[in-house]
Protein backbone atom coordinates (compact mmCIF):
# COMPACT_ATOMS: atom_id res chain seq x y z
CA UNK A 1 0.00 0.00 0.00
CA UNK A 2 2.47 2.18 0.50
CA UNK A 3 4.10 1.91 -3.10
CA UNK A 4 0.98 2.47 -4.33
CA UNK A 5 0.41 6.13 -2.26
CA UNK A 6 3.94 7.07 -3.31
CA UNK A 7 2.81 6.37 -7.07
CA UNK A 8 0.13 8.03 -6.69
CA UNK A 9 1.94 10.95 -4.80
CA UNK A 10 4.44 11.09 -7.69
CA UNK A 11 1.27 11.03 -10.31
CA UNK A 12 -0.59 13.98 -8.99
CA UNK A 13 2.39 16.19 -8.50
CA UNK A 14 3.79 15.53 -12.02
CA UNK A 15 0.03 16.41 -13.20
CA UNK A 16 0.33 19.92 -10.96
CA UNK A 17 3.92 20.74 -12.26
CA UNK A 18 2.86 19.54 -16.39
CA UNK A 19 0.26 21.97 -15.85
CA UNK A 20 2.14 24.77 -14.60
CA UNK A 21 4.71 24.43 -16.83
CA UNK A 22 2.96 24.16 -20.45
CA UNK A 23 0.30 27.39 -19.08
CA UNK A 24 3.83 29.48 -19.01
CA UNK A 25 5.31 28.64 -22.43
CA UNK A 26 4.51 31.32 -24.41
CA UNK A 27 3.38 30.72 -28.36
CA UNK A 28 6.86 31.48 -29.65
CA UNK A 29 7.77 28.02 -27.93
CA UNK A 30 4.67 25.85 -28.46
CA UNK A 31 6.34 23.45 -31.39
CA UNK A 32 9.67 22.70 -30.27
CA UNK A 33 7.68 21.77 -27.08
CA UNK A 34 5.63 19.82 -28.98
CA UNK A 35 8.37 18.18 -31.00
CA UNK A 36 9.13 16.82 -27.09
CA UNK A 37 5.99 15.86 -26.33
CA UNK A 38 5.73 13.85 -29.62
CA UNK A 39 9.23 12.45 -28.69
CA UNK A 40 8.35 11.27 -25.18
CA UNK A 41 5.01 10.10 -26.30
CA UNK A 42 7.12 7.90 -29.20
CA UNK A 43 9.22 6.61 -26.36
CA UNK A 44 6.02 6.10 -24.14
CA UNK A 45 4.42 3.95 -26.89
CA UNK A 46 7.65 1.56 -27.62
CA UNK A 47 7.57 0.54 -23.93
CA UNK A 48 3.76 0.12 -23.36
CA UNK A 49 3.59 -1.82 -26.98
CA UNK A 50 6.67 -4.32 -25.25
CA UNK A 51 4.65 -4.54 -21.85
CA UNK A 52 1.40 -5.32 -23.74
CA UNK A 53 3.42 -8.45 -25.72
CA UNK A 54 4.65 -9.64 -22.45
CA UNK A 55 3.00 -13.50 -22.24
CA UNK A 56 3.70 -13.75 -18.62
CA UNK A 57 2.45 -10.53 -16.67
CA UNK A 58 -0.29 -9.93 -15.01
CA UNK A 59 -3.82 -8.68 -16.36
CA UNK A 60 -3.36 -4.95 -14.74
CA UNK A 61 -0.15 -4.95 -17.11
CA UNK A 62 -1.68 -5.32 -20.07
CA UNK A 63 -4.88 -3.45 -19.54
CA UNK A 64 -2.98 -0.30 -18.65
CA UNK A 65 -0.47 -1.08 -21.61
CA UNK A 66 -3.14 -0.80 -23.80
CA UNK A 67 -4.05 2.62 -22.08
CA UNK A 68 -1.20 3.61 -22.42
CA UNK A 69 -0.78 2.69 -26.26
CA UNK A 70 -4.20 4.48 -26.90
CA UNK A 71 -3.19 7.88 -25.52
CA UNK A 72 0.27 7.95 -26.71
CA UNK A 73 -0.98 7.36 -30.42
CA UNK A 74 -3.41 9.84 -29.88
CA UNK A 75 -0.80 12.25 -29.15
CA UNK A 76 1.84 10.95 -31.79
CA UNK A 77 -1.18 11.39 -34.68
CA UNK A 78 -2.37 14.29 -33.11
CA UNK A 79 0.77 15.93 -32.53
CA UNK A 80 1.84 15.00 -36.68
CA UNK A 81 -1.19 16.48 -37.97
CA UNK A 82 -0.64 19.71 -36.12
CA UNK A 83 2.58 20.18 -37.38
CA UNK A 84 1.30 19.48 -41.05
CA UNK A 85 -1.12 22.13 -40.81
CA UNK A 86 1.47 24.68 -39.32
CA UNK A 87 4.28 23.60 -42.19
CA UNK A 88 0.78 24.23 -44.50
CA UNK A 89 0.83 27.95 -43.51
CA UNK A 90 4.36 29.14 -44.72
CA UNK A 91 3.83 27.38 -48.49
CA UNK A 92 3.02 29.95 -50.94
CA UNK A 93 -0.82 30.23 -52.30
CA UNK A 94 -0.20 28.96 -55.91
């Protein structure tokens, strides 16, 4: 029980300090920020993709895995299709 509070300590602070920090980066900063993001999120989906193929762990394991595969896509795809559209804006009309 008390790994679990610690986790869950850990959790909720990183949420507070995430928070805090992306509401202060001003627009100038936003992509290489979310260049980051995308990078940690590409990182985050490599290890939940080899916990999810693991034969041997637990249910919880995978189940959260595949959480964790779901939101880091979304982020990935999301975070691509953002920086398409921004690339979009400085090609000449033609």
């Amino acid at each position: 029980m008390t790994g679990f509070v610690g986790a869950l300590t850990v959790f909720v602070l990183a949420i507070f300090v995430g928070f805090e920090i992306i509401t202060k980066v001003p627009p100038t900063l936003h992509t290489p920020l979310m260049s980051g993001s995308n990078a940690l999120s590409g990182i985050t989906l490599i290890g939940a993709l080899i916990l999810a193929g693991q034969p041997d762990a637990p249910e919880l394991t995978h189940i959260l895995a595949g959480v964790a595969v779901t939101f880091a896509t979304i982020n990935v795809v999301g975070g691509f299709l953002v920086t398409h559209r921004m690339l979009g804006m400085f090609r000449k009309k033609g």
